[in-house]
C-alpha atoms as a PDB file:
ATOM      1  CA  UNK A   1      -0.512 -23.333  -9.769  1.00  0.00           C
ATOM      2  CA  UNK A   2      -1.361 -22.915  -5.885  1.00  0.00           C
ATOM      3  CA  UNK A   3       2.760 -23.575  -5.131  1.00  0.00           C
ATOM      4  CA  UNK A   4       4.347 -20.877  -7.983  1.00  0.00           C
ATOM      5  CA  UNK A   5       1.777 -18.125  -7.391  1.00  0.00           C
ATOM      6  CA  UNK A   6       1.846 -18.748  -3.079  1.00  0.00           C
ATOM      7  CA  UNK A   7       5.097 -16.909  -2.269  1.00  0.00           C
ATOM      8  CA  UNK A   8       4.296 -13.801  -5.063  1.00  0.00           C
ATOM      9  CA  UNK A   9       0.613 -13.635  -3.324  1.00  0.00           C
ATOM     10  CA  UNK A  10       2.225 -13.389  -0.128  1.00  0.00           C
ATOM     11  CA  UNK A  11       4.731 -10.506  -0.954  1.00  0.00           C
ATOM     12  CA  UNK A  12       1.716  -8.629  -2.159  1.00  0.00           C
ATOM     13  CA  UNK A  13      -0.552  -9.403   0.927  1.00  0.00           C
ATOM     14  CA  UNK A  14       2.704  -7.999   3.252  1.00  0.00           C
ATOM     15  CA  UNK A  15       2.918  -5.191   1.311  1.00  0.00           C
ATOM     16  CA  UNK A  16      -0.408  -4.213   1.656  1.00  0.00           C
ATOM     17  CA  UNK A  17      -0.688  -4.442   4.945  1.00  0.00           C
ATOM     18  CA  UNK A  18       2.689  -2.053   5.301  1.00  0.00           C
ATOM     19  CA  UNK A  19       0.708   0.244   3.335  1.00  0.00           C
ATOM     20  CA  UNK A  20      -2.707   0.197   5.016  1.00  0.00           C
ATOM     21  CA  UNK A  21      -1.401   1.861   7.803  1.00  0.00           C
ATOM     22  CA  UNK A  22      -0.234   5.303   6.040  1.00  0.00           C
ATOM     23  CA  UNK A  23      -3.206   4.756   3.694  1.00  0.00           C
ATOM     24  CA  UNK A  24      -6.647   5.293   5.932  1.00  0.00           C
ATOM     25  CA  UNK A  25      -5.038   6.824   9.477  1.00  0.00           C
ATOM     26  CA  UNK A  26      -6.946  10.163   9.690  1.00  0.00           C
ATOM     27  CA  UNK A  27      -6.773  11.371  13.117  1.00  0.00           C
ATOM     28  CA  UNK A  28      -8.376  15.432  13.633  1.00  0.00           C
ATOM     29  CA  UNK A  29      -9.042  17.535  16.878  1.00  0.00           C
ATOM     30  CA  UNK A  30     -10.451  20.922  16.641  1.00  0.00           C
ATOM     31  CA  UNK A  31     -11.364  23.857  19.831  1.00  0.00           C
ATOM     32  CA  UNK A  32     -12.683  26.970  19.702  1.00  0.00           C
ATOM     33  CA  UNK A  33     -13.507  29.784  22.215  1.00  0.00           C
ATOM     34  CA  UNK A  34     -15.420  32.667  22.338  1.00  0.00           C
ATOM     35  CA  UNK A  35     -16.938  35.721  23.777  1.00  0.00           C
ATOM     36  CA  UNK A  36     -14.066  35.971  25.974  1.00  0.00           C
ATOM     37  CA  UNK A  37     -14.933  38.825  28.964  1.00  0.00           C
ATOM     38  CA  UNK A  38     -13.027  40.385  31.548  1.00  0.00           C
ATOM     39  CA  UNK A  39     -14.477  41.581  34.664  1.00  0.00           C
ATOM     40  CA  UNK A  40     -13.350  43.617  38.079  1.00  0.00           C
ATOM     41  CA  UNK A  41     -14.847  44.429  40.790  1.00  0.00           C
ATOM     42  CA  UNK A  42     -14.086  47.075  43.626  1.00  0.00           C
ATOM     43  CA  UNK A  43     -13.787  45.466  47.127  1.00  0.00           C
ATOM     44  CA  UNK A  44     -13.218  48.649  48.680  1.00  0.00           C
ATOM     45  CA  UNK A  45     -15.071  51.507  47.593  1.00  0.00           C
ATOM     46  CA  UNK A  46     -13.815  53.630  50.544  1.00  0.00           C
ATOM     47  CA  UNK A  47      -9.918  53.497  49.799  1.00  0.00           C
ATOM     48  CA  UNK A  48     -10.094  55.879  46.874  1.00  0.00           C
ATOM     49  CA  UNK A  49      -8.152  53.489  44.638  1.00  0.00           C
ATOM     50  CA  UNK A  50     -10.505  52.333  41.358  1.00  0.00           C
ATOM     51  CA  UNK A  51     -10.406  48.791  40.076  1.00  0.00           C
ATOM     52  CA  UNK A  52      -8.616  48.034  37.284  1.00  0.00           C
ATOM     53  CA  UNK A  53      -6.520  45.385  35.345  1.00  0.00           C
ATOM     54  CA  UNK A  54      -3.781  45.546  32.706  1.00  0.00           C
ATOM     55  CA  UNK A  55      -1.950  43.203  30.071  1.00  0.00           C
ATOM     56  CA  UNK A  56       1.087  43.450  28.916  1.00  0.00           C
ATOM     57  CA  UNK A  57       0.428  42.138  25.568  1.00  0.00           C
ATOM     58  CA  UNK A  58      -2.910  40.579  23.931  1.00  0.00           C
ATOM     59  CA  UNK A  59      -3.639  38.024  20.863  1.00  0.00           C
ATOM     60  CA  UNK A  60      -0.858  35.843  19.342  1.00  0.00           C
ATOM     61  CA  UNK A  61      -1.271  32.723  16.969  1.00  0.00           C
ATOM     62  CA  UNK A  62       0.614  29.477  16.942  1.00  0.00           C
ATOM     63  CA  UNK A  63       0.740  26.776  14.383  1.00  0.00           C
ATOM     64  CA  UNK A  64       2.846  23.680  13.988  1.00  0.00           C
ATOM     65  CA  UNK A  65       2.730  20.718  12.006  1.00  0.00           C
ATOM     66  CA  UNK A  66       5.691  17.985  12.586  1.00  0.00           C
ATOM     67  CA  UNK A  67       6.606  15.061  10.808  1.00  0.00           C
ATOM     68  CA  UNK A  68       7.839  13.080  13.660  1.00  0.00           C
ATOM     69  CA  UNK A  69      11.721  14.262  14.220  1.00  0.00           C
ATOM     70  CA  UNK A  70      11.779  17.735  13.243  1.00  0.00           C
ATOM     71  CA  UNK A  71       9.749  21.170  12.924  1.00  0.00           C
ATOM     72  CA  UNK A  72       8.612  21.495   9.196  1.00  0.00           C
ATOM     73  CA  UNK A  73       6.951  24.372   9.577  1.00  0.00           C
ATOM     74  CA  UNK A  74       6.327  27.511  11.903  1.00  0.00           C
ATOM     75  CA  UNK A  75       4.823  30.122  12.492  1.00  0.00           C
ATOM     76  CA  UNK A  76       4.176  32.913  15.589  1.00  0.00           C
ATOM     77  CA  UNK A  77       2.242  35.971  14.934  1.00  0.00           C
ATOM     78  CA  UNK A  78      -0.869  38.198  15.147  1.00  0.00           C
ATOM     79  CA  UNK A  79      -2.801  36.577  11.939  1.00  0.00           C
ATOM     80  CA  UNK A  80      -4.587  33.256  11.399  1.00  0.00           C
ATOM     81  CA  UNK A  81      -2.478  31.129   9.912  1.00  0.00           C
ATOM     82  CA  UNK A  82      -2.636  27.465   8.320  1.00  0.00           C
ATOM     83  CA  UNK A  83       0.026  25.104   8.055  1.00  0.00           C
ATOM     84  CA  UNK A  84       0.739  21.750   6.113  1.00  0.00           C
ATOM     85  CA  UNK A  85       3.759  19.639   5.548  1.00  0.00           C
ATOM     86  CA  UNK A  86       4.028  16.149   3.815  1.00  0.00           C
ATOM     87  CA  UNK A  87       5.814  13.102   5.565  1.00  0.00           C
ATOM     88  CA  UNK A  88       7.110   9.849   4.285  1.00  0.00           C
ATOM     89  CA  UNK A  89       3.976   8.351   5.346  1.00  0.00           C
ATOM     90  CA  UNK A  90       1.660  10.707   5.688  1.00  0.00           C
ATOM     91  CA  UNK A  91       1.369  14.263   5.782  1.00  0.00           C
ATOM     92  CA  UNK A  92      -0.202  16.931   9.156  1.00  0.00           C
ATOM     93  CA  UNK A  93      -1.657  20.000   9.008  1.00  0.00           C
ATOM     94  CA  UNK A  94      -2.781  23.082  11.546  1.00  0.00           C
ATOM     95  CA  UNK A  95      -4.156  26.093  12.332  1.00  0.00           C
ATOM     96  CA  UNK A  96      -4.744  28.596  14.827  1.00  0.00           C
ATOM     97  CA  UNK A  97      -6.577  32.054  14.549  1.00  0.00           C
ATOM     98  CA  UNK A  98      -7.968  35.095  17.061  1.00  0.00           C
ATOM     99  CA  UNK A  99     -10.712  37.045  16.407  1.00  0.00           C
ATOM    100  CA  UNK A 100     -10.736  40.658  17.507  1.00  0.00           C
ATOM    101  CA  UNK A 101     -13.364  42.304  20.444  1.00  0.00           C
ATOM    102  CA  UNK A 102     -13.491  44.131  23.343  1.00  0.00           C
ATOM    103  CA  UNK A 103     -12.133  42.507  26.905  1.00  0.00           C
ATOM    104  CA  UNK A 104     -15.122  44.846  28.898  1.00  0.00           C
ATOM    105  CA  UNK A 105     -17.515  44.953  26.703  1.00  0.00           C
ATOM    106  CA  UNK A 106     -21.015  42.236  27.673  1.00  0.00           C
ATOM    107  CA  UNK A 107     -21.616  40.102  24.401  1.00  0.00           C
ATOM    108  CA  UNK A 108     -18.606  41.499  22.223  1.00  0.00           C
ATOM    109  CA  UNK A 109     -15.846  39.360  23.655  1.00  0.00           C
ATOM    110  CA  UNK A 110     -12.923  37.752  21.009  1.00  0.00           C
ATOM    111  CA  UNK A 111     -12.563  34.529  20.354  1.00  0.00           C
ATOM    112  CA  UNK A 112     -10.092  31.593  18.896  1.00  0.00           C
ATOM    113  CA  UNK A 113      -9.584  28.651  17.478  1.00  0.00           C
ATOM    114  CA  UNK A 114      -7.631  25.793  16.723  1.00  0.00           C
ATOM    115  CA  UNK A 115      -7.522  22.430  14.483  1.00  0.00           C
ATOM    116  CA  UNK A 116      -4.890  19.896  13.736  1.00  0.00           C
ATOM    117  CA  UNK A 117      -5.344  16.466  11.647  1.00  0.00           C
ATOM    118  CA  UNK A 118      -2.882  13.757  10.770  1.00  0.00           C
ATOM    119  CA  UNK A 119      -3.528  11.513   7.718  1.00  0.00           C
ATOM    120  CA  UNK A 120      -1.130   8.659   8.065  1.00  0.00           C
ATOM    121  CA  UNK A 121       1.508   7.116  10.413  1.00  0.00           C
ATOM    122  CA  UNK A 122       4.649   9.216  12.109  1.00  0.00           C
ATOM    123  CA  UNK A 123       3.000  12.486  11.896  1.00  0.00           C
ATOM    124  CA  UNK A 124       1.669  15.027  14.658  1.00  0.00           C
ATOM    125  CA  UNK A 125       0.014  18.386  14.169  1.00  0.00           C
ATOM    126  CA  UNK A 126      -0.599  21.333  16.998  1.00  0.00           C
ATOM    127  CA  UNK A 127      -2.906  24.292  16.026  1.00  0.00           C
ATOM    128  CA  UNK A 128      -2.992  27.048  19.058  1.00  0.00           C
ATOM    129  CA  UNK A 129      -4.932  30.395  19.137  1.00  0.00           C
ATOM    130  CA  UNK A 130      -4.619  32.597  21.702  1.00  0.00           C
ATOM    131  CA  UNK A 131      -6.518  35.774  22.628  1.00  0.00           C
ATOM    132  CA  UNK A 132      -4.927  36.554  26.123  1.00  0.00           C
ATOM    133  CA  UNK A 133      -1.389  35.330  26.646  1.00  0.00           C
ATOM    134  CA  UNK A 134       0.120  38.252  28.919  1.00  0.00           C
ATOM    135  CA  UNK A 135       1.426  39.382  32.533  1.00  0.00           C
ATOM    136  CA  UNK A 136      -1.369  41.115  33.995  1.00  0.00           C
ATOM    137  CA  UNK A 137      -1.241  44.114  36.726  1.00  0.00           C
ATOM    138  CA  UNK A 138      -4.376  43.784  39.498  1.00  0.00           C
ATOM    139  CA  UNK A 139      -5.037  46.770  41.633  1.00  0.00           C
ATOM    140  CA  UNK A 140      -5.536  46.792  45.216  1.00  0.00           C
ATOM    141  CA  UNK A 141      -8.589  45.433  46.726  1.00  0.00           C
ATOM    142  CA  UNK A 142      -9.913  43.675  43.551  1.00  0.00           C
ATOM    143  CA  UNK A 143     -11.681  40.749  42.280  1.00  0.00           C
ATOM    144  CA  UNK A 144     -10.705  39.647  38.885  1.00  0.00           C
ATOM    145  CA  UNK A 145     -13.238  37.619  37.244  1.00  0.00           C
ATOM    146  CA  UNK A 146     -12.685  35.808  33.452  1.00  0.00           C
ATOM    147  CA  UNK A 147     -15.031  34.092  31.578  1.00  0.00           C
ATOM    148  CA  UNK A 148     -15.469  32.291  27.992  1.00  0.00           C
ATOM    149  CA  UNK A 149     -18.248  30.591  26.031  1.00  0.00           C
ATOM    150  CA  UNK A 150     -16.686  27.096  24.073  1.00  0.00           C
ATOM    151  CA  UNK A 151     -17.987  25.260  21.502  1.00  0.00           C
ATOM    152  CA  UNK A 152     -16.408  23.154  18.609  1.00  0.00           C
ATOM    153  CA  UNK A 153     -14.329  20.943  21.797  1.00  0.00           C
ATOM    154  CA  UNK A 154     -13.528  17.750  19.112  1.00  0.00           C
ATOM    155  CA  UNK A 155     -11.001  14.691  19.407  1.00  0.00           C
ATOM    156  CA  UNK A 156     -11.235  11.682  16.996  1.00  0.00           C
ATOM    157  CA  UNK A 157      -8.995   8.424  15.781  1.00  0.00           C
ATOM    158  CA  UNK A 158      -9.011   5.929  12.962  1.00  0.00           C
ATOM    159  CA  UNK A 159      -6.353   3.925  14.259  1.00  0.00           C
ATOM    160  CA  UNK A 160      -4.564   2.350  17.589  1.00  0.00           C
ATOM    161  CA  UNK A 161      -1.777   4.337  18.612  1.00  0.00           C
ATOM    162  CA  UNK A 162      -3.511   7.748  17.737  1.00  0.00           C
ATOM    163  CA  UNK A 163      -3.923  10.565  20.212  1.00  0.00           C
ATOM    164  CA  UNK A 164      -5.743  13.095  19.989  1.00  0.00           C
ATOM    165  CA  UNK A 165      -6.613  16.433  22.085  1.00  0.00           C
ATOM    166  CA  UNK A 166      -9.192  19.223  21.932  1.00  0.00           C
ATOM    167  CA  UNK A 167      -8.723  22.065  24.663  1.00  0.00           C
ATOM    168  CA  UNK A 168     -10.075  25.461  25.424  1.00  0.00           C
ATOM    169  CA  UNK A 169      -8.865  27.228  28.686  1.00  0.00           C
ATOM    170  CA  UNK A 170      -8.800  30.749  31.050  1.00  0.00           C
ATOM    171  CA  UNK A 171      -6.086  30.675  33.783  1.00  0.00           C
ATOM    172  CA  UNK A 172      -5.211  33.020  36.128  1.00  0.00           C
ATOM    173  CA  UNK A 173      -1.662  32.998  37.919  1.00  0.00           C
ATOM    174  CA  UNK A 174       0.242  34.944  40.579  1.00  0.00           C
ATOM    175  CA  UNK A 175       3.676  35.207  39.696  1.00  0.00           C
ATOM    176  CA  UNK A 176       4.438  33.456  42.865  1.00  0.00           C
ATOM    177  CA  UNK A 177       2.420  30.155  42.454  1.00  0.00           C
ATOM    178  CA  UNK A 178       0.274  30.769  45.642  1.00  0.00           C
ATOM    179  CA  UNK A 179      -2.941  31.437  43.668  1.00  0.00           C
ATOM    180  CA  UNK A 180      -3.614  29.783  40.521  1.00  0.00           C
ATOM    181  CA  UNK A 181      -7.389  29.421  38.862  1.00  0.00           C
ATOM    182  CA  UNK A 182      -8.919  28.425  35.750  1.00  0.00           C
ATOM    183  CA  UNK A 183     -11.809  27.148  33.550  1.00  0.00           C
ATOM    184  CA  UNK A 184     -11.100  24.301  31.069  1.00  0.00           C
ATOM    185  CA  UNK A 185     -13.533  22.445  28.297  1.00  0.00           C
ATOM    186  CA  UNK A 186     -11.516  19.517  26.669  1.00  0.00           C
ATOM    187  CA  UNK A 187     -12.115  15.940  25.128  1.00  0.00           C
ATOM    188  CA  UNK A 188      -9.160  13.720  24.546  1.00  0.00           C
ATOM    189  CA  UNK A 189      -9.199   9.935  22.843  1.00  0.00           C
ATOM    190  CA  UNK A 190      -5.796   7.814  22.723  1.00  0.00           C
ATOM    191  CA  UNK A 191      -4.645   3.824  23.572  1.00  0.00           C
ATOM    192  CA  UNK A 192      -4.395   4.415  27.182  1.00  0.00           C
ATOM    193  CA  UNK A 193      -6.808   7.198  28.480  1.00  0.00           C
ATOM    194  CA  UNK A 194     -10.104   8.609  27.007  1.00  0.00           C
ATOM    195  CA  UNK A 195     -11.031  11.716  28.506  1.00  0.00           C
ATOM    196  CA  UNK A 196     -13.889  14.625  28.464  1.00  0.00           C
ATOM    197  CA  UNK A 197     -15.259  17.267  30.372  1.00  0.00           C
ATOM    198  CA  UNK A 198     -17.008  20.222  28.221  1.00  0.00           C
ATOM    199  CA  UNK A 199     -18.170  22.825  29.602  1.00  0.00           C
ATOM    200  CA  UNK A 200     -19.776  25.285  27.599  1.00  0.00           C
ATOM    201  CA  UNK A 201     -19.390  28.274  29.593  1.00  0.00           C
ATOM    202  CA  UNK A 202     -15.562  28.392  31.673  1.00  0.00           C
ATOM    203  CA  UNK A 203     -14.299  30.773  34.007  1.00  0.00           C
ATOM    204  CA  UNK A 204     -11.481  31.504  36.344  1.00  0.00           C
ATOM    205  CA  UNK A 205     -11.044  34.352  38.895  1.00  0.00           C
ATOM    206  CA  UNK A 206      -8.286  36.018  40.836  1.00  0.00           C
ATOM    207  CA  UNK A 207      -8.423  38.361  44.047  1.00  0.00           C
ATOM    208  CA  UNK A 208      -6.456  40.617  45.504  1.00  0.00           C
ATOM    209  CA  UNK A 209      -7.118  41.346  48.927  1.00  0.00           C
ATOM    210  CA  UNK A 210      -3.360  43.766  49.639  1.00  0.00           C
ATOM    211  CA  UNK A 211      -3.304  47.401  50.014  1.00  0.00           C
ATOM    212  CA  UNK A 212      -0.439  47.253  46.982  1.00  0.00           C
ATOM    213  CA  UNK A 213      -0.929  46.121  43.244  1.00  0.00           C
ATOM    214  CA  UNK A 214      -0.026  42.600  41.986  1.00  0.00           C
ATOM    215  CA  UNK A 215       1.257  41.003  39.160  1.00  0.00           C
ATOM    216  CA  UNK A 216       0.493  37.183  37.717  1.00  0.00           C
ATOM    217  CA  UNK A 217       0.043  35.712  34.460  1.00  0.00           C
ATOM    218  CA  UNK A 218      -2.992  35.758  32.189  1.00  0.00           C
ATOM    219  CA  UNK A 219      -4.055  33.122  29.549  1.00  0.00           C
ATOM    220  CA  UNK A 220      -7.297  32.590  27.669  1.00  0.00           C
ATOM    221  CA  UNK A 221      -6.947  30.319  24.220  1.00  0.00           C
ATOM    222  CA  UNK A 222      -7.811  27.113  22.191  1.00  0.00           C
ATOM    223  CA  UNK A 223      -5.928  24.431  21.167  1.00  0.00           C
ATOM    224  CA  UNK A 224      -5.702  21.178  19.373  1.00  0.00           C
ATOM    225  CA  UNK A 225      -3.359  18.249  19.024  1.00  0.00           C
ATOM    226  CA  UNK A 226      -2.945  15.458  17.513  1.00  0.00           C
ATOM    227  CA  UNK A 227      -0.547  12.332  16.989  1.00  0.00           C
ATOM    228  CA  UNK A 228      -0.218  10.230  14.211  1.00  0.00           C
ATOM    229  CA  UNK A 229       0.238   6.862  14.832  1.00  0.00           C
ATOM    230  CA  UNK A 230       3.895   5.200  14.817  1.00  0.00           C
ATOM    231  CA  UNK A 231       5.624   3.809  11.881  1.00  0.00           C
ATOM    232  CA  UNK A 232       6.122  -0.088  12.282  1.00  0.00           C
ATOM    233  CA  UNK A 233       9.552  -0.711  13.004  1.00  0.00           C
ATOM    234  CA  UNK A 234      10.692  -3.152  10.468  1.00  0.00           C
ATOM    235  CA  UNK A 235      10.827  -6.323  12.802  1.00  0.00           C
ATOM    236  CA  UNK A 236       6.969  -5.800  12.946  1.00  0.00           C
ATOM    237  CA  UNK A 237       7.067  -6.214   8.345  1.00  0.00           C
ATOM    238  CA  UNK A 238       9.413  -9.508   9.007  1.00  0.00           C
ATOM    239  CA  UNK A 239       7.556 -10.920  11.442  1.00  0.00           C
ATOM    240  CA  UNK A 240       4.457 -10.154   9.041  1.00  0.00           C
ATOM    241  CA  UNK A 241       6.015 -11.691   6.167  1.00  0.00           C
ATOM    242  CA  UNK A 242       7.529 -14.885   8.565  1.00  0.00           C
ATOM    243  CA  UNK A 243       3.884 -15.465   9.273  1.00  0.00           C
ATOM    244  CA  UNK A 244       2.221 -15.336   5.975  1.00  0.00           C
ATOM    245  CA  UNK A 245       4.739 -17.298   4.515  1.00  0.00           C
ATOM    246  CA  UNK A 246       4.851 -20.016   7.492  1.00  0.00           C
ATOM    247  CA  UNK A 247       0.963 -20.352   6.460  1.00  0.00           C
ATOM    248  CA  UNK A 248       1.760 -20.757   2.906  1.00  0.00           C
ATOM    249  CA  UNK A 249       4.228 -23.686   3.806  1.00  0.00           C
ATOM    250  CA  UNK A 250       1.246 -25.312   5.690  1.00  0.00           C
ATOM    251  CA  UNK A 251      -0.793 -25.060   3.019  1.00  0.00           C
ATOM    252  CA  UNK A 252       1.260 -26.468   0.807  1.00  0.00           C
ATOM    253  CA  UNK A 253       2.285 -29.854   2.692  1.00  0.00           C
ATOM    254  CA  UNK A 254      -1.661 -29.880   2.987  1.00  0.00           C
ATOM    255  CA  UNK A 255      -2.098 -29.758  -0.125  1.00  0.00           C
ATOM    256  CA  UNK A 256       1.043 -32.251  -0.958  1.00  0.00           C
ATOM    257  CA  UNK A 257      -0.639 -34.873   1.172  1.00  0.00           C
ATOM    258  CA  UNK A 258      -4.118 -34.469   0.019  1.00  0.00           C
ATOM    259  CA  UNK A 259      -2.868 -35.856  -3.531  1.00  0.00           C
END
């Protein structure tokens, strides 16, 4: 009985173990940010020029989710927006949304927020929401000051080979590289590096110290990513199967001698 029903048990043992894999890998990261304020500040109040800042363009949403080789799904706009798509084995899903708010007004900032999840192997998700993603315009003599409240800053795994990413950010840029701030809150879990640093409050700041305007770039959003983990290349199933049957054929000389 033990030798006809070995090799059948085996098959079924292999081919649970190929499925395991696809069937309990749930890997999720989520960010938000909120309250988002933008201050400025006059460093000369003798020069007759008031302190001021202007963007060139204000909230956008991003959502992806990828099965592993290609783009399944898209999408770029002013909404929230949720995204799923189904993989051989498994299937990702993501979102990204912006809430609405005044940049100057204390206590009535906007917010955003992002999620992702993966539930199998050879999937990745990215949710992004964005309330400031714009060339700015910074007036002489000026201190630009940004700031953002976080919350929500999650990363987990199920299995090894999993990444995943929660971020929220404010940066501040010259379009010349030479000054460059911001404020980050992010956690981040995968094989090789496991990383946090929340901060519930972030800020960056920016000054211009010229006579003449100048120009940089001006981000403020939350994002989340995640990485399913990869499908076993099918050396890894023979090897699998070469091992559970090289057991069985122990087992079976065992049990050949033992009579």
């Amino acid at each position: 009985m033990r030798k006809s029903t070995f090799i059948p048990a085996a098959l079924a043992a292999a081919g649970l173990l190929a499925c395991a894999g696809s069937a309990h890998a749930l890997a999720t990261a989520t960010a938000s940010l909120s309250n988002f304020q933008v201050q400025v500040f006059d460093l000369d109040l003798l020069d007759g020029i008031t302190a001021s800042v202007t963007f060139a363009s204000g909230a956008q949403v991003y959502a992806t989710a990828t099965d592993g080789t290609s783009v399944s799904n898209f999408d770029f706009n002013m909404a929230g927006t949720a995204l799923s798509v189904s993989a051989l084995f498994g299937n990702a899903s993501s979102s990204g949304s912006t809430t609405t708010g005044d940049f100057f007004a204390p206590g009535s900032g906007p917010g955003a927020s992002a999620s992702a999840s993966v539930f199998g192997v050879g999937t990745q998700a990215y949710g992004y929401g964005s309330v400031l993603s714009s060339n700015f315009t910074l007036s002489a003599k000026t201190l630009l000051i940004f700031s953002a409240s976080t919350s929500g800053i999650t990363a987990t795994r199920t299995l090894a080979g999993e990444t995943a990413q929660g971020y929220a950010s404010v940066n501040l840029n010259d379009n010349n590289n030479s000054q460059s701030s911001y404020g980050q809150s992010i956690t981040s879990v995968g094989d090789n590096s496991n990383y946090s640093n929340l901060n519930p409050l972030i800020q960056a700041s920016f000054v211009n110290l010229t006579a003449a305007d100048v120009t940089g770039y001006a981000g403020a959003s939350a994002s989340a990513y995640v990485i399913g983990a990869p499908i076993p290349e099918p050396e890894t199933y023979a090897l699998m199967l070469a091992g559970l049957l090289a057991i069985g054929l122990v087992a079976r000389r065992r049990n050949t001698h033992t009579r």
